[in-house]
N, C-alpha and C. Protein backbone atom coordinates (compact mmCIF):
# COMPACT_ATOMS: atom_id res chain seq x y z
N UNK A 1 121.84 46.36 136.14
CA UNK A 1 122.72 45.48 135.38
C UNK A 1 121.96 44.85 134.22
N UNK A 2 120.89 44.21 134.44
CA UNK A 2 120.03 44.09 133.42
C UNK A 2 120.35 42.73 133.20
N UNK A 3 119.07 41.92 132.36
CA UNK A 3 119.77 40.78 131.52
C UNK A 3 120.48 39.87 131.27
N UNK A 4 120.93 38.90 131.50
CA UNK A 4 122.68 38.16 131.11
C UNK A 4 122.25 36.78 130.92
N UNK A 5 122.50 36.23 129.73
CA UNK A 5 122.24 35.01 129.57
C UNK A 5 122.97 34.17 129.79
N UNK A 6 123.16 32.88 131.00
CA UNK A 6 124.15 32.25 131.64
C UNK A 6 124.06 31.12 130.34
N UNK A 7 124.09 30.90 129.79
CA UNK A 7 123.96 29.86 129.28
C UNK A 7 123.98 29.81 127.45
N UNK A 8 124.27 29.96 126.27
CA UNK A 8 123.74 30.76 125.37
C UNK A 8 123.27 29.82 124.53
N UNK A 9 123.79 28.18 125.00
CA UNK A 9 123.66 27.28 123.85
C UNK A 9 122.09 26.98 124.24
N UNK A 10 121.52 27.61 125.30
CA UNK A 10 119.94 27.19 125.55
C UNK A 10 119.25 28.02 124.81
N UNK A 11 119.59 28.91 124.72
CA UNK A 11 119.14 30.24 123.83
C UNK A 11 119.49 31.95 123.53
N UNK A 12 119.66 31.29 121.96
CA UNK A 12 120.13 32.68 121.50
C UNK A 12 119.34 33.34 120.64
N UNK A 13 119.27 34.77 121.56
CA UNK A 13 118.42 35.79 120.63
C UNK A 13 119.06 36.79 119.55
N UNK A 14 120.31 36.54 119.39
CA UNK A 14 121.24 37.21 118.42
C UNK A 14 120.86 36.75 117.46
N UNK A 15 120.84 37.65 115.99
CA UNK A 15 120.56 37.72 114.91
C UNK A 15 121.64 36.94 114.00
N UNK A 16 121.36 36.56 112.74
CA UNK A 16 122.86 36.23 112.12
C UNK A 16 123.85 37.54 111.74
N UNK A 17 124.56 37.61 111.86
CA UNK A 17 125.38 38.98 111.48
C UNK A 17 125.32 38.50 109.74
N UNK A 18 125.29 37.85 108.88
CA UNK A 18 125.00 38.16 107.90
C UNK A 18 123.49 38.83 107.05
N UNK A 19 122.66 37.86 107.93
CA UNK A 19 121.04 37.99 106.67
C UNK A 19 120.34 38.75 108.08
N UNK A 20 120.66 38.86 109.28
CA UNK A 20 120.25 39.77 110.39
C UNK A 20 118.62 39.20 110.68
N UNK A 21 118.19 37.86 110.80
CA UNK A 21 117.50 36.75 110.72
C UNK A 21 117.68 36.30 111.86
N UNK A 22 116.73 36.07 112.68
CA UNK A 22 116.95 35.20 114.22
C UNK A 22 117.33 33.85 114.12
N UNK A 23 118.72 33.15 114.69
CA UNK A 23 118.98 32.35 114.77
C UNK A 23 119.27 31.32 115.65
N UNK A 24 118.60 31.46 116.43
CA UNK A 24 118.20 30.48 117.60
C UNK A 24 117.47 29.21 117.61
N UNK A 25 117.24 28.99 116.37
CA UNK A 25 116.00 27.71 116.56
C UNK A 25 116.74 26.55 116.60
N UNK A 26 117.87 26.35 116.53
CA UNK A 26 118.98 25.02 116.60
C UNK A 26 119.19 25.25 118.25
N UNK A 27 119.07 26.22 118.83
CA UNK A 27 119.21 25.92 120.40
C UNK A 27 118.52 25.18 121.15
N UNK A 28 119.25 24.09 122.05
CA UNK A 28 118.31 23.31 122.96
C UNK A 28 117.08 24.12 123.63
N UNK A 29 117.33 24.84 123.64
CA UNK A 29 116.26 25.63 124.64
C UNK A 29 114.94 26.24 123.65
N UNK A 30 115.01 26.15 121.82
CA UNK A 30 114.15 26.30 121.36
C UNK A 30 113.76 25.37 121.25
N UNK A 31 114.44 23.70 120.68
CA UNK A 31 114.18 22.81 120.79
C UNK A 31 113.32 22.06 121.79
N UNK A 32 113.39 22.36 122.71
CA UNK A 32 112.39 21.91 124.26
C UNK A 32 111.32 22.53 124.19
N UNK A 33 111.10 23.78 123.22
CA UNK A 33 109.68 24.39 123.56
C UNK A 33 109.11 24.36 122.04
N UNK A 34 110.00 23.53 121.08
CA UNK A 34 109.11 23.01 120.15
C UNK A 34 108.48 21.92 120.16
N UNK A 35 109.56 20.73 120.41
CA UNK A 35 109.46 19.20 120.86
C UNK A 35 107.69 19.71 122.03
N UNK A 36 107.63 20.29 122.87
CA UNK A 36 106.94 20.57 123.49
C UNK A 36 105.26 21.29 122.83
N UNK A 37 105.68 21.87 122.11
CA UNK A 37 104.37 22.07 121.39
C UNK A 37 104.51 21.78 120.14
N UNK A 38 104.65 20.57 119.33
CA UNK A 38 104.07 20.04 118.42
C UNK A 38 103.60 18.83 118.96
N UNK A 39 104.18 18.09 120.54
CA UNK A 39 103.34 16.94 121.44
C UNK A 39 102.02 17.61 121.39
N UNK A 40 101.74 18.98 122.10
CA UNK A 40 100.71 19.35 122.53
C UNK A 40 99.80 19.74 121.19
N UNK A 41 100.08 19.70 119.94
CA UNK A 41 99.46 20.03 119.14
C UNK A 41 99.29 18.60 118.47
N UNK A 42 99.80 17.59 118.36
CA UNK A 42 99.45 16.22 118.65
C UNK A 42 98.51 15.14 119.25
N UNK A 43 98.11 15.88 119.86
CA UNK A 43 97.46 15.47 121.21
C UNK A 43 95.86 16.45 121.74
N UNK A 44 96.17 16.98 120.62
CA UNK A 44 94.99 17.93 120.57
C UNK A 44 94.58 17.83 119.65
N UNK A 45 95.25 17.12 118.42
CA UNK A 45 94.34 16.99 117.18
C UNK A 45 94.35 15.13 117.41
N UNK A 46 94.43 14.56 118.66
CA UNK A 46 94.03 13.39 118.64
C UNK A 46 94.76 12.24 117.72
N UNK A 47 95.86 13.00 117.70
CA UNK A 47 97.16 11.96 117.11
C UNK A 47 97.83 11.32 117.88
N UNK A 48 98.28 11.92 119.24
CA UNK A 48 98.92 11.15 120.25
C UNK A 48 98.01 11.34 121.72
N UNK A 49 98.50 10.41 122.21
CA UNK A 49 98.00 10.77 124.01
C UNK A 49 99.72 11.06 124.48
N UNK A 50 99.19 11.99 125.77
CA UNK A 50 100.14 12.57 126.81
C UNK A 50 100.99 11.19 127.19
N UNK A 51 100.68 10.18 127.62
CA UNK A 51 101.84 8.91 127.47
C UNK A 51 102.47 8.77 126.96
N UNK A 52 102.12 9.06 125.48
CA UNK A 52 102.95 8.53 124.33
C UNK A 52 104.73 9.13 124.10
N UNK A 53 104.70 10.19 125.18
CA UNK A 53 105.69 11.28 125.36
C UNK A 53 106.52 10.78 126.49
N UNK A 54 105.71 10.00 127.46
CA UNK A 54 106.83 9.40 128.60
C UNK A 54 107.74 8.55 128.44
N UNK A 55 109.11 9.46 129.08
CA UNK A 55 110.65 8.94 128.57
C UNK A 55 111.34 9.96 127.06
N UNK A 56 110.31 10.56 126.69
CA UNK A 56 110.90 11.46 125.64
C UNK A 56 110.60 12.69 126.04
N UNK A 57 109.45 13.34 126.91
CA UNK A 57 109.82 14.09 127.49
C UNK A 57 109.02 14.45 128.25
N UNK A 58 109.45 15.43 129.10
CA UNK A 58 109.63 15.76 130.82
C UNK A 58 107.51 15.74 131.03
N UNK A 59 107.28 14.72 130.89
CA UNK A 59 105.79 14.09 131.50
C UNK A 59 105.53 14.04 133.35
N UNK A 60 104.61 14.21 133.25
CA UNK A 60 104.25 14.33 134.72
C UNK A 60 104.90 12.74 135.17
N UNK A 61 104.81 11.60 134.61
CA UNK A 61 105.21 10.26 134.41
C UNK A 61 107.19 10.16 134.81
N UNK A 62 107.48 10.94 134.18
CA UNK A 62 108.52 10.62 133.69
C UNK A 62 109.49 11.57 135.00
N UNK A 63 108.66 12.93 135.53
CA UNK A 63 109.39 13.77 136.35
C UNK A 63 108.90 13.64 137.94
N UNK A 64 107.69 12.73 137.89
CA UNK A 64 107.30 12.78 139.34
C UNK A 64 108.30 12.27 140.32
N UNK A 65 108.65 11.17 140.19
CA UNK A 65 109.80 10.53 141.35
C UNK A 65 111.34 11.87 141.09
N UNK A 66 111.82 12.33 140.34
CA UNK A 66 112.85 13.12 140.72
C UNK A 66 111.88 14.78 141.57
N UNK A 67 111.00 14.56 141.33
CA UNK A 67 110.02 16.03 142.44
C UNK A 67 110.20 15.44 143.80
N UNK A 68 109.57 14.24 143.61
CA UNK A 68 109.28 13.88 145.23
C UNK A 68 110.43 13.53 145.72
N UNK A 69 111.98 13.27 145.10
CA UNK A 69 112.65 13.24 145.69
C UNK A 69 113.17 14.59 146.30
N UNK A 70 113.12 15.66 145.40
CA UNK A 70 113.70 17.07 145.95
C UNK A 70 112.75 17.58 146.70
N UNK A 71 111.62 17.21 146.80
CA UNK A 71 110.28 17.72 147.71
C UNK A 71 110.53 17.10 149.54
N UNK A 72 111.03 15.72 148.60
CA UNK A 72 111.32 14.93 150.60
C UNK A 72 112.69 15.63 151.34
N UNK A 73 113.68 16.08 150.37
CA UNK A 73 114.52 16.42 150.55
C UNK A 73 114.09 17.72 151.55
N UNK A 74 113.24 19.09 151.09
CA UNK A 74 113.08 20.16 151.16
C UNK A 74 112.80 19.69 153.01
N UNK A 75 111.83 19.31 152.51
CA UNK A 75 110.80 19.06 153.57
C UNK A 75 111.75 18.39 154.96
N UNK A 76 112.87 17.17 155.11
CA UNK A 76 113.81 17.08 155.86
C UNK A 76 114.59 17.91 156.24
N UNK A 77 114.97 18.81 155.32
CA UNK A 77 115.88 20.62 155.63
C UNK A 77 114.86 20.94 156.50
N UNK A 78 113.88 21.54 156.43
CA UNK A 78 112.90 22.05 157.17
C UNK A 78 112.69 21.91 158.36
N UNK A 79 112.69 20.08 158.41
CA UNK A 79 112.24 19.79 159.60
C UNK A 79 113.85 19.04 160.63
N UNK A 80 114.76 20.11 160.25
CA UNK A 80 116.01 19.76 160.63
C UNK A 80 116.56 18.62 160.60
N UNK A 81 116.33 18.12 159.64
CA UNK A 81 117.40 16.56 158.81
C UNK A 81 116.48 15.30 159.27
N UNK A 82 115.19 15.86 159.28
CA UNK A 82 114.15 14.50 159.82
C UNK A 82 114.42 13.57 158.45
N UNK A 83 114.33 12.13 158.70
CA UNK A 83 114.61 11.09 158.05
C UNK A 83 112.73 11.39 156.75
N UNK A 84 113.05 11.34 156.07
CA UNK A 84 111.48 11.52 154.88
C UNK A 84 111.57 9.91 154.14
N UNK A 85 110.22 9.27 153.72
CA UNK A 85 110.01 8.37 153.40
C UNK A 85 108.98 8.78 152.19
N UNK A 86 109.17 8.24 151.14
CA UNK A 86 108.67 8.19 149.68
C UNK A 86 107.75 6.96 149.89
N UNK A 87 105.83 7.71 149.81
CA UNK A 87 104.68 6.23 149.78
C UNK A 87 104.81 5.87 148.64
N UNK A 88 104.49 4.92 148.32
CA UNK A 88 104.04 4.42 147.06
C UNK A 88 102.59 3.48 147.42
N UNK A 89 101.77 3.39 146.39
CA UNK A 89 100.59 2.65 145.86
C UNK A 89 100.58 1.46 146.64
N UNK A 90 101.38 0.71 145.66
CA UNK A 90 101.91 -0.35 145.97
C UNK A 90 103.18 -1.12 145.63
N UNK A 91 103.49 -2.28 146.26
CA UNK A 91 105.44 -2.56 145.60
C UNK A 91 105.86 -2.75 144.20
N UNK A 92 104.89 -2.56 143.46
CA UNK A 92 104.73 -2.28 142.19
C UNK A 92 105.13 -1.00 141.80
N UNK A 93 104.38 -0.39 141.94
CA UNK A 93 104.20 1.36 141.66
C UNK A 93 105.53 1.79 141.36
N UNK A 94 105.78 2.87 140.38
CA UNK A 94 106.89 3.24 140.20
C UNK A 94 107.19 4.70 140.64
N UNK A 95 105.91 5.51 140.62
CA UNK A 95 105.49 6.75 140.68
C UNK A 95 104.75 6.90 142.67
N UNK A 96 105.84 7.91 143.05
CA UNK A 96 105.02 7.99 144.36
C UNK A 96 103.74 8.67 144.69
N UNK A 97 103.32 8.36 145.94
CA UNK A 97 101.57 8.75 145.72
C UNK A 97 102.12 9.87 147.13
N UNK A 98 103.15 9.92 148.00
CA UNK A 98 103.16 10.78 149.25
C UNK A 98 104.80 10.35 149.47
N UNK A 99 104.61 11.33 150.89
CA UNK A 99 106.13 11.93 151.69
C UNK A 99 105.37 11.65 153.03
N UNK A 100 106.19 10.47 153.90
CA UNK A 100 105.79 10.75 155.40
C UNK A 100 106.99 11.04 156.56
N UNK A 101 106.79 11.60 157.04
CA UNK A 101 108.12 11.50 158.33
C UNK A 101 108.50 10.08 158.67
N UNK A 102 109.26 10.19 159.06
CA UNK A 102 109.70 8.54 159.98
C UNK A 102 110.09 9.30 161.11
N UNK A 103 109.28 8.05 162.05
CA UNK A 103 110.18 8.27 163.80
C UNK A 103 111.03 7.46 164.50
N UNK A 104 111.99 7.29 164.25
CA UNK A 104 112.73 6.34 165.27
C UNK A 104 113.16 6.31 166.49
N UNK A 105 111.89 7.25 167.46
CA UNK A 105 112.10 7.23 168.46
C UNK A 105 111.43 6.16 169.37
């Protein structure tokens, strides 16, 4: 079957039917992997730090608590709907540091 792009507004590799010119770079999905490397080319010529990106985009900062939530999740499937608890640092912390079981037996 080959191929099939579910999605096209993430990215399109179709040409313009006039000037036959790739026209994809207005797609979100080129957009995310430019936004993405001109940070990293930023940040390598010592213009920005990797922070400077958290909340604008997908930073280890910014994506850890939605991981550890689908990670505690996984991990309760697994262990047949065991109750999972998100550590944190401290009651501060915003970012979790672990996943422990709970027992309420």
């Amino acid at each position: 079957k080959g191929f099939a792009s579910v999605n096209p507004l993430f990215w399109k590799p179709a040409r313009d039917a006039l000037t036959r010119e790739f026209t994809g770079q207005r797609c979100y999905g080129y957009l995310s992997f430019e936004a993405f490397v001109d940070a990293a080319a930023a940040c390598n010529a010592g213009r920005a730090a990797p922070e400077d990106y958290d909340g604008v985009l997908p930073t280890v900062a910014t994506t850890a608590g939605a991981t550890a939530i689908l990670e505690a999740g996984r991990r309760s499937l697994d262990a047949s709907g065991r109750t999972m608890e998100l550590v944190y640092a401290d009651a501060a912390a915003e970012t979790p540091v672990g996943i422990r079981a709970l027992d309420f037996s």
